[in-house]
N, C-alpha and C. Protein backbone atom coordinates (compact mmCIF):
# COMPACT_ATOMS: atom_id res chain seq x y z
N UNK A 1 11.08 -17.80 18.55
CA UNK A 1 11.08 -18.41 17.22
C UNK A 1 12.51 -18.57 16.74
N UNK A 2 12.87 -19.48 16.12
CA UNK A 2 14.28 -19.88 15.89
C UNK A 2 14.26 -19.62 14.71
N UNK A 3 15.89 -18.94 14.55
CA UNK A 3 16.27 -17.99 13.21
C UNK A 3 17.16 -18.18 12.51
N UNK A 4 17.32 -18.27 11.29
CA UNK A 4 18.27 -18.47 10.97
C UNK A 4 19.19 -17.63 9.63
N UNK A 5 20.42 -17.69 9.17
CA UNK A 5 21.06 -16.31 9.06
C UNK A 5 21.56 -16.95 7.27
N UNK A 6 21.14 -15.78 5.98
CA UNK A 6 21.24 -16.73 4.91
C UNK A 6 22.16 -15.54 4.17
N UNK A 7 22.16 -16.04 2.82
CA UNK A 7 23.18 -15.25 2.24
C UNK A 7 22.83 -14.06 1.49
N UNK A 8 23.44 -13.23 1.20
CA UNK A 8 22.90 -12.06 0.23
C UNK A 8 22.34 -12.59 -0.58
N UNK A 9 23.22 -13.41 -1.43
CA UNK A 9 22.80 -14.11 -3.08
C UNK A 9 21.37 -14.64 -2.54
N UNK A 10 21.00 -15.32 -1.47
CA UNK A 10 19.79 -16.49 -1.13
C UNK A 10 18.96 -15.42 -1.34
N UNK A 11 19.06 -14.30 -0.40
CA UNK A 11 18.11 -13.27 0.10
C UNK A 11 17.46 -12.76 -1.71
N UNK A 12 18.56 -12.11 -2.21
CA UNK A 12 18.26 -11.86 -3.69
C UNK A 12 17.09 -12.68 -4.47
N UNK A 13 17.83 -13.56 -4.30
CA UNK A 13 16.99 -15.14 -4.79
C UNK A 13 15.02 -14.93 -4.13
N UNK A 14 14.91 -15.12 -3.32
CA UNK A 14 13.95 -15.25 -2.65
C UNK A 14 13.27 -13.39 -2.90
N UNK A 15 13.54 -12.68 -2.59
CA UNK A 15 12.95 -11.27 -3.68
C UNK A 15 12.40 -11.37 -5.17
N UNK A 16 13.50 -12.05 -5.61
CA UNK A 16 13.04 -12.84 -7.06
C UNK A 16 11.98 -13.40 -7.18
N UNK A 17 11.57 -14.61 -6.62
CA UNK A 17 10.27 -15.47 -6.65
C UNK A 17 9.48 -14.70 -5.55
N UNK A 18 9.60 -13.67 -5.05
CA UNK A 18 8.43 -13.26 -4.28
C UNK A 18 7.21 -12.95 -5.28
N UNK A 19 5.98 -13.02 -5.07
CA UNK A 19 4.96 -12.62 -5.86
C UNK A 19 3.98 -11.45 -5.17
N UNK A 20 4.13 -10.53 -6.32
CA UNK A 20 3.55 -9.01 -5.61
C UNK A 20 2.45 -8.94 -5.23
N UNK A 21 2.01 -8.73 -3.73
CA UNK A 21 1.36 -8.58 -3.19
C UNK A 21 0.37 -9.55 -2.51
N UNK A 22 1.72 -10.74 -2.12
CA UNK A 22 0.93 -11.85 -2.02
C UNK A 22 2.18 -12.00 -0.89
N UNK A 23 2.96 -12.12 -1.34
CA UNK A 23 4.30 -13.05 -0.53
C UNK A 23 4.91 -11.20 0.79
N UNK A 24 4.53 -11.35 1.85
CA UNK A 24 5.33 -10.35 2.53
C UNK A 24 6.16 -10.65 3.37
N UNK A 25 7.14 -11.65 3.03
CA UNK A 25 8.27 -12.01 4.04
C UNK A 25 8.80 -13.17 3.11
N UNK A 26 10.03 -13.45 3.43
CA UNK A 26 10.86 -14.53 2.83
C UNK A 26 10.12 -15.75 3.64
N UNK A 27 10.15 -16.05 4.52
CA UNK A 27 8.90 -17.01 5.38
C UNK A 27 8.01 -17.41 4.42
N UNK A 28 6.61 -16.37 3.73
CA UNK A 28 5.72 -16.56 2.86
C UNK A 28 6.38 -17.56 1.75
N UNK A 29 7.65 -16.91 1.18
CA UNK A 29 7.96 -17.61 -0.22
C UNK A 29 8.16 -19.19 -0.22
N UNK A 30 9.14 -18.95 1.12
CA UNK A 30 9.64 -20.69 1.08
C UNK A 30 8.61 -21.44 1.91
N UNK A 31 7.59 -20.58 2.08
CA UNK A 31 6.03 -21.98 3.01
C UNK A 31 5.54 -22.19 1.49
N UNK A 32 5.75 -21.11 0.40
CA UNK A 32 4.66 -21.68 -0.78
C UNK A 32 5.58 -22.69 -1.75
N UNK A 33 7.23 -21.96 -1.88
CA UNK A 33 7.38 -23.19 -2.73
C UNK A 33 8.07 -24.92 -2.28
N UNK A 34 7.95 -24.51 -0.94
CA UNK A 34 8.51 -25.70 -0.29
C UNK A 34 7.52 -26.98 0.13
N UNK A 35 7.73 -27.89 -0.54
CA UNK A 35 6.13 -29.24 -0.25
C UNK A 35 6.20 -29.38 0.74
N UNK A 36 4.91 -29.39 1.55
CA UNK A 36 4.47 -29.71 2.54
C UNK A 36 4.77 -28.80 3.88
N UNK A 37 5.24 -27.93 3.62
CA UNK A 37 5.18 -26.64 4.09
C UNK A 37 3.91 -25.72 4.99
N UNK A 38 3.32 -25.88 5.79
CA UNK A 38 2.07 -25.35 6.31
C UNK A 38 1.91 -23.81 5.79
N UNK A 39 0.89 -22.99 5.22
CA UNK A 39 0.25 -21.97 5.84
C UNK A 39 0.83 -21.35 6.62
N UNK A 40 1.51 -19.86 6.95
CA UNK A 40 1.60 -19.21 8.82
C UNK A 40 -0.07 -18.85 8.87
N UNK A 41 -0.26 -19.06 10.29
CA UNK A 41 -1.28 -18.75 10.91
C UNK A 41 -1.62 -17.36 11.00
N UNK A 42 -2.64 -16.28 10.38
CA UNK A 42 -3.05 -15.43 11.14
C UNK A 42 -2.39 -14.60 10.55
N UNK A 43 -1.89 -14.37 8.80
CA UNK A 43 0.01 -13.88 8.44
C UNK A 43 -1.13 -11.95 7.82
N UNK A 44 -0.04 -11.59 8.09
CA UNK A 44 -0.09 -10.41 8.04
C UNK A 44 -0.88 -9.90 6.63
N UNK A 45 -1.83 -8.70 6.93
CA UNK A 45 -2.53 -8.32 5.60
C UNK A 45 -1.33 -7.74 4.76
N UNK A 46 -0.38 -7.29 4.69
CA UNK A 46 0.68 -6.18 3.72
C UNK A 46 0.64 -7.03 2.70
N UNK A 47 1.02 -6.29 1.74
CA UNK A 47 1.65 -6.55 0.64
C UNK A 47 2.94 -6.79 0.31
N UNK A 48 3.61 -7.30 -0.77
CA UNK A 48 4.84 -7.08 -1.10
C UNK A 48 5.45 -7.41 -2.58
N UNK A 49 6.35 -6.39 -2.29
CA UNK A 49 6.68 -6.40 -3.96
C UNK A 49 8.00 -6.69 -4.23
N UNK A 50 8.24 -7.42 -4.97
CA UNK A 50 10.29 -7.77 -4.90
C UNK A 50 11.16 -6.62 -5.06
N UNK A 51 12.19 -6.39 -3.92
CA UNK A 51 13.19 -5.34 -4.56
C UNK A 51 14.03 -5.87 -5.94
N UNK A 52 14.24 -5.02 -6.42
CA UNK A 52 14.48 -4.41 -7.82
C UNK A 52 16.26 -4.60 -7.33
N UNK A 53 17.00 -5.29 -8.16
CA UNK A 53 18.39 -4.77 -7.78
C UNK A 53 19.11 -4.26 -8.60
N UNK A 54 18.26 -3.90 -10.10
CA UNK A 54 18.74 -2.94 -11.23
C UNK A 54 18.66 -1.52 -10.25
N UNK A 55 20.16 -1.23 -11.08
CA UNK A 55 20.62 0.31 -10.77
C UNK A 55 19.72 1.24 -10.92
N UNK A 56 19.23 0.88 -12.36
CA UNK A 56 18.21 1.95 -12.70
C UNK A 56 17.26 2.25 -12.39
N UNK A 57 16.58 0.72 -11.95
CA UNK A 57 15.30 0.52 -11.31
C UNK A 57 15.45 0.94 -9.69
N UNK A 58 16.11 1.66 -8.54
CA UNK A 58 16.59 1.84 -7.60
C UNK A 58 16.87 3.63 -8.20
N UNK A 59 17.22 3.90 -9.02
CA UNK A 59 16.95 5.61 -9.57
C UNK A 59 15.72 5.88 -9.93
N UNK A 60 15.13 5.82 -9.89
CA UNK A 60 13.35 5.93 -10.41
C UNK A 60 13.30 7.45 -9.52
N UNK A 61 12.97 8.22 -9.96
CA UNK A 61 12.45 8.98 -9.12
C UNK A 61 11.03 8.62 -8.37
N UNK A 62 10.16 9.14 -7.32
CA UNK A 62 9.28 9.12 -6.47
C UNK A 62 7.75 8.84 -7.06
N UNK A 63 7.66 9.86 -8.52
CA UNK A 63 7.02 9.79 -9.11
C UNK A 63 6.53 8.59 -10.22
N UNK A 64 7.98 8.22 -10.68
CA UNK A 64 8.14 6.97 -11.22
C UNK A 64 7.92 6.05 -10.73
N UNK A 65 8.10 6.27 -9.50
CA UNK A 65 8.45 4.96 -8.29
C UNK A 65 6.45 4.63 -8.10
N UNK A 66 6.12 5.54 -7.74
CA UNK A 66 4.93 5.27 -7.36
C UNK A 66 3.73 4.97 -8.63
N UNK A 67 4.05 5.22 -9.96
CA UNK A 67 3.56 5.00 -11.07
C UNK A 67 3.59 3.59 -11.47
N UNK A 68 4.98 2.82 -10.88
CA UNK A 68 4.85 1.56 -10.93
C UNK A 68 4.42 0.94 -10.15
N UNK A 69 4.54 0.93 -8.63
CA UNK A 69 3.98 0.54 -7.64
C UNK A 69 2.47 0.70 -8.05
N UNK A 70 1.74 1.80 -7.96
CA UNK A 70 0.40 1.89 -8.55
C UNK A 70 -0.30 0.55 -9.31
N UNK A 71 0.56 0.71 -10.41
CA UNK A 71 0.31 0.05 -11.72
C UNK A 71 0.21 -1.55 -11.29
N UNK A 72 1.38 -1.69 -10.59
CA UNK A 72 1.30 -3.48 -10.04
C UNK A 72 0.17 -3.86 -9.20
N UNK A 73 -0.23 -2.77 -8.35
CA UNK A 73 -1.15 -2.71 -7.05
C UNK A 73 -2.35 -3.37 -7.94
N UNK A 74 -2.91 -2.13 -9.20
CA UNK A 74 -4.22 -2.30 -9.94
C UNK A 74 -4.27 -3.66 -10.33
N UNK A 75 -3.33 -4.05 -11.05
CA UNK A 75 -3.23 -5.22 -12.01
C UNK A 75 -3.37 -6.21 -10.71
N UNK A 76 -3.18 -6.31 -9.75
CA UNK A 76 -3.16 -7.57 -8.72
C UNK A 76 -4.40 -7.07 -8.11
N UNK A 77 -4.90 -6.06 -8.01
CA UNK A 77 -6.45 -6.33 -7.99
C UNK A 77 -7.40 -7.04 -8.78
N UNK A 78 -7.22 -6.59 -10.50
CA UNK A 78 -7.69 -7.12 -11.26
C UNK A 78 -7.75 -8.69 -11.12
N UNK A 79 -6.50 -9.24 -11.26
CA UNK A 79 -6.43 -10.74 -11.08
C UNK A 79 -7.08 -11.59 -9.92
N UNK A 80 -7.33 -10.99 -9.10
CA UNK A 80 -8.41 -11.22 -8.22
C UNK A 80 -9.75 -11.29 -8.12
N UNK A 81 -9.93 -10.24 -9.45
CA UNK A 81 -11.76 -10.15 -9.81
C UNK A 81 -12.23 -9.11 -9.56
N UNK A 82 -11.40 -7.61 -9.00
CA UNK A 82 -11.93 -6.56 -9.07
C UNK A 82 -12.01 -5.99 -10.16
N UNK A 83 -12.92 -5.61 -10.60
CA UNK A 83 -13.02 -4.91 -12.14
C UNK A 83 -13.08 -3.11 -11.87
N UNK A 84 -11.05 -3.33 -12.11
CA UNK A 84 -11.28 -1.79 -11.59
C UNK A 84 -9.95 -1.19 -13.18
N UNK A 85 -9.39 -0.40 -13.38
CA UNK A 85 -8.51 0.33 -14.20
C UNK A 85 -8.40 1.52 -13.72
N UNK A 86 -6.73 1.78 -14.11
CA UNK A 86 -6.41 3.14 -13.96
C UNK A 86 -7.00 4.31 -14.77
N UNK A 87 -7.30 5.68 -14.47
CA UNK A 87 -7.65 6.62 -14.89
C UNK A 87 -7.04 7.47 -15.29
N UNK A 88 -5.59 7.64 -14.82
CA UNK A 88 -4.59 8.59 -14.65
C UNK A 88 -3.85 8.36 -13.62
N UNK A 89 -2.63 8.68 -13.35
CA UNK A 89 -1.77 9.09 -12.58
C UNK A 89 -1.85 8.54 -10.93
N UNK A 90 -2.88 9.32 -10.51
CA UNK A 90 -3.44 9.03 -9.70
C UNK A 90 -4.91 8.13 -9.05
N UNK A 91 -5.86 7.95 -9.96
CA UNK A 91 -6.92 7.32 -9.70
C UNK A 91 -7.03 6.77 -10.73
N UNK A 92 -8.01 5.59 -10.06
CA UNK A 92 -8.41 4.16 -10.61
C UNK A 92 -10.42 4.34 -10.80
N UNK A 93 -11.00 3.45 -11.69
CA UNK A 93 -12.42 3.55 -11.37
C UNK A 93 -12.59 1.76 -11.12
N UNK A 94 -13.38 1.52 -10.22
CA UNK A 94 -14.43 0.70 -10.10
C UNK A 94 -15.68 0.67 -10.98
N UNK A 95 -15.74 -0.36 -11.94
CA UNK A 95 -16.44 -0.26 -12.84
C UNK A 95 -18.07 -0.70 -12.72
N UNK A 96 -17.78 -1.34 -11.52
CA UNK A 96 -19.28 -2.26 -11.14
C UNK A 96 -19.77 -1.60 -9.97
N UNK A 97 -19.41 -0.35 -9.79
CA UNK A 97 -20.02 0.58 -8.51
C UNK A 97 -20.15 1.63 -8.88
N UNK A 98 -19.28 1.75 -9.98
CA UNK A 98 -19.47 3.81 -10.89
C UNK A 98 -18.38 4.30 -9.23
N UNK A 99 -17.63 3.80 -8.93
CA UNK A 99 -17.17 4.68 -7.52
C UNK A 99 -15.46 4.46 -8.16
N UNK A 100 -14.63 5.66 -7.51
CA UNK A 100 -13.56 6.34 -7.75
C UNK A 100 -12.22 6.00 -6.31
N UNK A 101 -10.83 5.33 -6.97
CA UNK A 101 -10.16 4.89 -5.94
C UNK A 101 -8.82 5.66 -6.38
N UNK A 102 -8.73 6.77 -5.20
CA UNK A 102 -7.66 7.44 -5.02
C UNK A 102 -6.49 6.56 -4.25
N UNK A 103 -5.36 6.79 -5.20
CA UNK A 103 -4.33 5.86 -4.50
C UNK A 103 -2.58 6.55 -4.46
N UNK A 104 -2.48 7.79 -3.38
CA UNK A 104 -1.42 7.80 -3.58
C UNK A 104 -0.30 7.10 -2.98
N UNK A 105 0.74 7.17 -3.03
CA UNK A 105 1.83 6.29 -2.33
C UNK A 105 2.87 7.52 -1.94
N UNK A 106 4.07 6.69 -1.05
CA UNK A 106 4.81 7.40 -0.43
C UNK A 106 5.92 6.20 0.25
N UNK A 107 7.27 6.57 -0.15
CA UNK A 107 8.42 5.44 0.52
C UNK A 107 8.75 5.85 2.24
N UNK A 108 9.34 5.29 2.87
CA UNK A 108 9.56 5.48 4.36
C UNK A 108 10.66 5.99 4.29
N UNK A 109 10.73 7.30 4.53
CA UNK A 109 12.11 8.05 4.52
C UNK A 109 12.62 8.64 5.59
N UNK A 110 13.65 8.94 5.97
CA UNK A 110 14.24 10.00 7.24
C UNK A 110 13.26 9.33 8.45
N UNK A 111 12.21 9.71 8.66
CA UNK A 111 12.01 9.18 9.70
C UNK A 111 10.76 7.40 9.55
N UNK A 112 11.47 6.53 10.20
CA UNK A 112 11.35 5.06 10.56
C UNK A 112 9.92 5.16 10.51
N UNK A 113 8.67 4.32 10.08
CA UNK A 113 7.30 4.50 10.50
C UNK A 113 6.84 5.38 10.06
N UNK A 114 7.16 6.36 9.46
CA UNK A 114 6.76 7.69 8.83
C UNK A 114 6.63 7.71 7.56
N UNK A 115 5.26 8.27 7.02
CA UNK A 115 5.08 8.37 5.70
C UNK A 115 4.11 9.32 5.54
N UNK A 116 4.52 10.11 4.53
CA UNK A 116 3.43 11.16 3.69
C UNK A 116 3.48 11.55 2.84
N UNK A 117 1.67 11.12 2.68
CA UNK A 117 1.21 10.91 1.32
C UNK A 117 0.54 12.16 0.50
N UNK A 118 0.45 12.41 -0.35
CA UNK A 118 -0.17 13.78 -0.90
C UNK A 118 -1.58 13.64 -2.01
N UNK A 119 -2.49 14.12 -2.18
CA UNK A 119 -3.69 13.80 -3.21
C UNK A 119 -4.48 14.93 -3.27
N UNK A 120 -4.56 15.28 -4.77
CA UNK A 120 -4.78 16.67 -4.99
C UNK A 120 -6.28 16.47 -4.52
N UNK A 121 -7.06 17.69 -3.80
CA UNK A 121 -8.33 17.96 -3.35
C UNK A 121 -9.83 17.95 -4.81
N UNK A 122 -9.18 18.66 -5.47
CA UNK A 122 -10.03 19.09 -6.16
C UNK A 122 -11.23 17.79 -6.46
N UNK A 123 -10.32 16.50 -7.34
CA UNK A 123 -11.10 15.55 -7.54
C UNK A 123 -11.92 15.37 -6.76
N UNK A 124 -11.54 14.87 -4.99
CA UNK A 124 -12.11 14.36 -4.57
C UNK A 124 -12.93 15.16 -4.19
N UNK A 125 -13.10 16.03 -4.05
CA UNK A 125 -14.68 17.07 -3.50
C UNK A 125 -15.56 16.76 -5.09
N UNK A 126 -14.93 16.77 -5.94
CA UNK A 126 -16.30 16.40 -7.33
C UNK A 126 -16.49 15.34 -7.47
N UNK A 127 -16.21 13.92 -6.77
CA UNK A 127 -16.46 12.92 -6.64
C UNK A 127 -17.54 12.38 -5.56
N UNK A 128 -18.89 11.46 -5.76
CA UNK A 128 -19.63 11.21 -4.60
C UNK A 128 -19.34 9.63 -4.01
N UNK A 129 -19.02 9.03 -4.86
CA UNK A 129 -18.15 7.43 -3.79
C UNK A 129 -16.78 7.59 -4.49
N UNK A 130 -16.09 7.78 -2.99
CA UNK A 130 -14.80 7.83 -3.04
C UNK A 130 -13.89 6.56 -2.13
N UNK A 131 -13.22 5.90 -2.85
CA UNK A 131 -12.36 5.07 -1.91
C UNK A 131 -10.92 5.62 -2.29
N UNK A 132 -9.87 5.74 -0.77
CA UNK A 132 -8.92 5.86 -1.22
C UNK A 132 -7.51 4.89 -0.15
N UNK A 133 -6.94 4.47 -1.29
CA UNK A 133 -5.28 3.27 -0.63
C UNK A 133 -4.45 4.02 -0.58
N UNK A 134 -3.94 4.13 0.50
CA UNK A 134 -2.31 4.37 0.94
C UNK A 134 -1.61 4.14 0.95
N UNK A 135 -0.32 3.56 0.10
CA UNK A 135 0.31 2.54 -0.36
C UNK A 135 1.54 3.44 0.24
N UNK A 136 1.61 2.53 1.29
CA UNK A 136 3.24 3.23 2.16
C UNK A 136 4.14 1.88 2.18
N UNK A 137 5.47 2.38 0.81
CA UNK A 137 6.59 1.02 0.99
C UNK A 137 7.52 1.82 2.13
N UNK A 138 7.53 0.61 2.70
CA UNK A 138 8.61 0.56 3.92
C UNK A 138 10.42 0.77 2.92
N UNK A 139 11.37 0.79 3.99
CA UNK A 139 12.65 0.63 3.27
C UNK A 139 12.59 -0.76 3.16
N UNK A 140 12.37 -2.01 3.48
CA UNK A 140 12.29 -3.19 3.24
C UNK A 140 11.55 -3.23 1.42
N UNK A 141 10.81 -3.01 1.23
CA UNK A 141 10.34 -3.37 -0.08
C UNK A 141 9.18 -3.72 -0.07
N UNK A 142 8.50 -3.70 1.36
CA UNK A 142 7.04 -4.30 1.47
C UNK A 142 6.43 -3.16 1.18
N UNK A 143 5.09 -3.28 1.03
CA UNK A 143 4.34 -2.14 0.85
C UNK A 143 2.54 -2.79 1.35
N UNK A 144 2.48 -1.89 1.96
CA UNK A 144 1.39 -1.25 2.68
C UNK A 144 -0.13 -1.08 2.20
N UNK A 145 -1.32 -1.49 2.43
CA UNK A 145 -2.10 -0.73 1.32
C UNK A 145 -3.38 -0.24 2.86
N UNK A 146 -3.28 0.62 2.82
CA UNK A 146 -4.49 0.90 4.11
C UNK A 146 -5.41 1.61 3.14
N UNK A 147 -6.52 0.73 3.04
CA UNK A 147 -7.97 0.69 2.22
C UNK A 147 -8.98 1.24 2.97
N UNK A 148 -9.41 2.65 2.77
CA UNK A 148 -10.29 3.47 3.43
C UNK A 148 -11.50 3.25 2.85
N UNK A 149 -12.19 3.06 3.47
CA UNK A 149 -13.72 2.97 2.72
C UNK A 149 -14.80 3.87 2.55
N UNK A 150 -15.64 4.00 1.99
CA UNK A 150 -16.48 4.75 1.93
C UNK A 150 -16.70 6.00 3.49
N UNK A 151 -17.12 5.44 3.83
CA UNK A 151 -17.57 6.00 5.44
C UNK A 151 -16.30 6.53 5.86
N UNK A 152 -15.19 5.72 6.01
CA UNK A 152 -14.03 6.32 6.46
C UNK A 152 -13.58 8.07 6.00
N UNK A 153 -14.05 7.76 4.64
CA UNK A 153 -12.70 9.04 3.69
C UNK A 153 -14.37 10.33 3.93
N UNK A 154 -15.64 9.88 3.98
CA UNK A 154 -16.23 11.01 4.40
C UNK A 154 -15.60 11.92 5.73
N UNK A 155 -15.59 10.62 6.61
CA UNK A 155 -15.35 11.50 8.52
C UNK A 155 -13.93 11.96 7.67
N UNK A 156 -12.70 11.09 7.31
CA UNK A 156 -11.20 11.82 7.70
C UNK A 156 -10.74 13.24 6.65
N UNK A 157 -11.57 13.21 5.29
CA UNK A 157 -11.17 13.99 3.99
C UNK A 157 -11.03 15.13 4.83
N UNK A 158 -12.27 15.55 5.67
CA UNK A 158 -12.68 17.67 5.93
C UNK A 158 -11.83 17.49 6.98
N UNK A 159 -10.53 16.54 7.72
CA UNK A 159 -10.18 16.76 8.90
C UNK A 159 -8.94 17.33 8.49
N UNK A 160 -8.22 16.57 7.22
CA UNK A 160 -7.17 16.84 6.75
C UNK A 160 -6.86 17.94 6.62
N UNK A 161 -5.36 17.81 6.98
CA UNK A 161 -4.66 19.46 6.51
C UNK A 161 -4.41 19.54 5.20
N UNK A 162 -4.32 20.77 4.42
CA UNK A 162 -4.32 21.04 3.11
C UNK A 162 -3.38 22.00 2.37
N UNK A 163 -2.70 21.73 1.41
CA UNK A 163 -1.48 22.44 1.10
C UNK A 163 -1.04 22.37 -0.18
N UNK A 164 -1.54 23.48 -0.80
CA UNK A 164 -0.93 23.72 -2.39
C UNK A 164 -2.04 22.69 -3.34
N UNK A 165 -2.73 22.86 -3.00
CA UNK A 165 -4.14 22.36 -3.89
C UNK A 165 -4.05 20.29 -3.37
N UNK A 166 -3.27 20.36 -2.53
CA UNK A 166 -3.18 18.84 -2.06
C UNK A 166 -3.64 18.29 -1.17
N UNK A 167 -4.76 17.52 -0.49
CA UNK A 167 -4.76 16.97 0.68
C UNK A 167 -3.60 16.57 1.65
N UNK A 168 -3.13 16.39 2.36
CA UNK A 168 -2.17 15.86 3.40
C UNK A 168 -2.49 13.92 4.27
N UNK A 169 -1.47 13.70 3.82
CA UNK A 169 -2.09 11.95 4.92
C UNK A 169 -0.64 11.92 5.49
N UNK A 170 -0.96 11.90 7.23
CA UNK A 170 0.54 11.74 7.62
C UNK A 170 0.19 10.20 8.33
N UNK A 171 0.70 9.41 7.74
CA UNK A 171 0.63 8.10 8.52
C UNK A 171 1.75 7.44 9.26
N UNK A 172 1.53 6.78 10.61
CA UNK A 172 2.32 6.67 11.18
C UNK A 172 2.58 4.59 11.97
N UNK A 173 3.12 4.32 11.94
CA UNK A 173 3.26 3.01 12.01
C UNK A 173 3.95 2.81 13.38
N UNK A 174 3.69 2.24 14.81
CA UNK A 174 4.01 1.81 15.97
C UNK A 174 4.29 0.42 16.28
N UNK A 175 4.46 -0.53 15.84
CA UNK A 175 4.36 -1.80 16.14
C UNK A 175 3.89 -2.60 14.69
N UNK A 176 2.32 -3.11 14.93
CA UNK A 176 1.11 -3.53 14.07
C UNK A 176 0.30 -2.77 14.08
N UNK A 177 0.44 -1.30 14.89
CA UNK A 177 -1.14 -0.26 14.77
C UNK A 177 -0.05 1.21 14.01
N UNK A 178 -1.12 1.31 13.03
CA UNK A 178 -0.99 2.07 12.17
C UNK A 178 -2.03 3.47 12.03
N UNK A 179 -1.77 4.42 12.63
CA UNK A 179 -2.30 5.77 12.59
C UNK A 179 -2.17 6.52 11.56
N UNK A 180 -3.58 7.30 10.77
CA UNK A 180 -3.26 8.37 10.51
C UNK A 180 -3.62 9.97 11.25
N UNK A 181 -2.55 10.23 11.45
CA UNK A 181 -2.75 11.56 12.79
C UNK A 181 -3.36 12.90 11.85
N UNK A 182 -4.76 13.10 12.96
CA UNK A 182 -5.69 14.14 12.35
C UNK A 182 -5.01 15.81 13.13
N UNK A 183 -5.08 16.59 12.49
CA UNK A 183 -4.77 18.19 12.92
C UNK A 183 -5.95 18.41 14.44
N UNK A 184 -5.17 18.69 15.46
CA UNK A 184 -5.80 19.01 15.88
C UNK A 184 -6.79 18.13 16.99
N UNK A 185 -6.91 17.39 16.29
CA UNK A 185 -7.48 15.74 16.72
C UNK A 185 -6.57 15.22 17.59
N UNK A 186 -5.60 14.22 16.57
CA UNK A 186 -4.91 13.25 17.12
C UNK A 186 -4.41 12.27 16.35
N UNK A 187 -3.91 10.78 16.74
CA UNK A 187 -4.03 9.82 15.78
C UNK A 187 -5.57 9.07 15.95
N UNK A 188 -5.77 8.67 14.35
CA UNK A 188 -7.11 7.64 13.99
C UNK A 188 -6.37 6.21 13.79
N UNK A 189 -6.79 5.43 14.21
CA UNK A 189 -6.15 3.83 14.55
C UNK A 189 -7.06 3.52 13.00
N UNK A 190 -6.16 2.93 12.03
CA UNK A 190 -6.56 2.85 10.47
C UNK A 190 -6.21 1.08 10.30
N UNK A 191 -5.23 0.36 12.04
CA UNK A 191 -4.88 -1.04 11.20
C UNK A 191 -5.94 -1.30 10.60
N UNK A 192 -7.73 -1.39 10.97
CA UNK A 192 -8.08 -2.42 10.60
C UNK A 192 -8.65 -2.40 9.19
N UNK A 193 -7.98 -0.92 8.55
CA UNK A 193 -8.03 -1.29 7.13
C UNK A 193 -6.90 -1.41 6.46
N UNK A 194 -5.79 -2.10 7.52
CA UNK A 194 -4.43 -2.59 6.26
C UNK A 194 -5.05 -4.00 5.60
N UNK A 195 -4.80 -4.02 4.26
CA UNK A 195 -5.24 -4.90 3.63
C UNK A 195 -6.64 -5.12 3.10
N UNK A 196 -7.20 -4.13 3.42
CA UNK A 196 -8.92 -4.27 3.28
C UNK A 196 -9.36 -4.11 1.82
N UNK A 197 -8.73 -5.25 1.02
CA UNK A 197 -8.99 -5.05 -0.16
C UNK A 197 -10.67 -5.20 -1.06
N UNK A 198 -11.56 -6.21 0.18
CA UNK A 198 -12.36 -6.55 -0.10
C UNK A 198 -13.28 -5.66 -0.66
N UNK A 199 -13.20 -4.40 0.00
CA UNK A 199 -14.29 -3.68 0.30
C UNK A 199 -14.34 -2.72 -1.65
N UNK A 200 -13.33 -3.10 -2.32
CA UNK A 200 -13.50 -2.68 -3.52
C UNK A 200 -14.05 -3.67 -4.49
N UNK A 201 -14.25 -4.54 -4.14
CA UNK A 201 -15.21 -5.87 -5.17
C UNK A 201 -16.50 -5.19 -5.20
């Protein structure tokens, strides 16, 4: 594929008009605002969210960080037609299922492909439909949403390791296949719920 090499300022630019959780590559932006521009074929489920090139917004702590990320995630569900809202901090409800969407997040740090996520236990054992998103931003700015579904978070919840009243999700990224590695087990191959937003309508 032939490449070509642009400027900081362009790059900036194009973060700018990215639209969250729609646009995951500079590719995406300039196929949508450029006429006559095709579609990519087959383009990747991720998400993405524009980097931020405020100072301040780049100090956020983790907590902050993921409070907004969260917050954008919900609202771009909504606009889609899921009728869901935040609850707190951490969880969202689905209003047209009575069912509960745990969503923590986690940035890619120290190690490349590596992310872990944390979600306190308690809820989810007093909860009976549970969905929960994994919202792992890369150092790029993209972000991730691996949408566990019903069936899923029954088998993986009792496999998880557990620590300080928190569940554990260590997820791990190889290529396009995306594991979350069970204790004991192994890795569980999770691509085919990157992007699986459907399954919350």
């Amino acid at each position: 594929m032939p490449k070509i090499e642009i400027s900081d300022e362009v790059w900036e630019y194009l973060q700018r008009l990215a639209t969250p959780f729609v646009d995951h590559t500079p590719d995406d932006v300039l196929r949508r605002i450029l006429p006559g521009v095709p579609k990519a074929r087959g383009s990747h489920a991720a998400v993405k969210l524009a980097i931020s090139t405020d100072p301040q917004e780049s100090a956020l702590s983790p907590r902050e960080k993921g409070k907004r990320v969260r917050g954008d995630y919900v609202s771009r569900l909504q606009t889609q037609g899921t009728a869901i809202r935040l609850a707190d901090s951490v969880w969202a409800h689905l209003e047209r299922t009575d069912s509960w969407v745990a969503i923590p997040f986690a940035v890619e740090h120290g190690r490349p492909g590596h992310w872990f996520l944390g979600l306190p236990e308690t809820p989810v054992a007093q909860r009976n439909r549970v969905f929960v998103v994994l919202l792992c931003q890369e150092e790029s700015g993209s972000v991730v949403d691996i949408v566990l579904p019903l069936d899923a978070v029954r088998e993986i919840i009792p496999r998880l390791s557990r620590s300080k009243g928190q569940t554990k999700f260590n997820v791990k990224r190889t290529g396009n296949r995306w594991e979350l590695m069970i204790p004991r087990v192994g890795p569980f191959d999770v691509s085919k719920y990157v992007g699986g937003r459907g399954v919350l309508r």
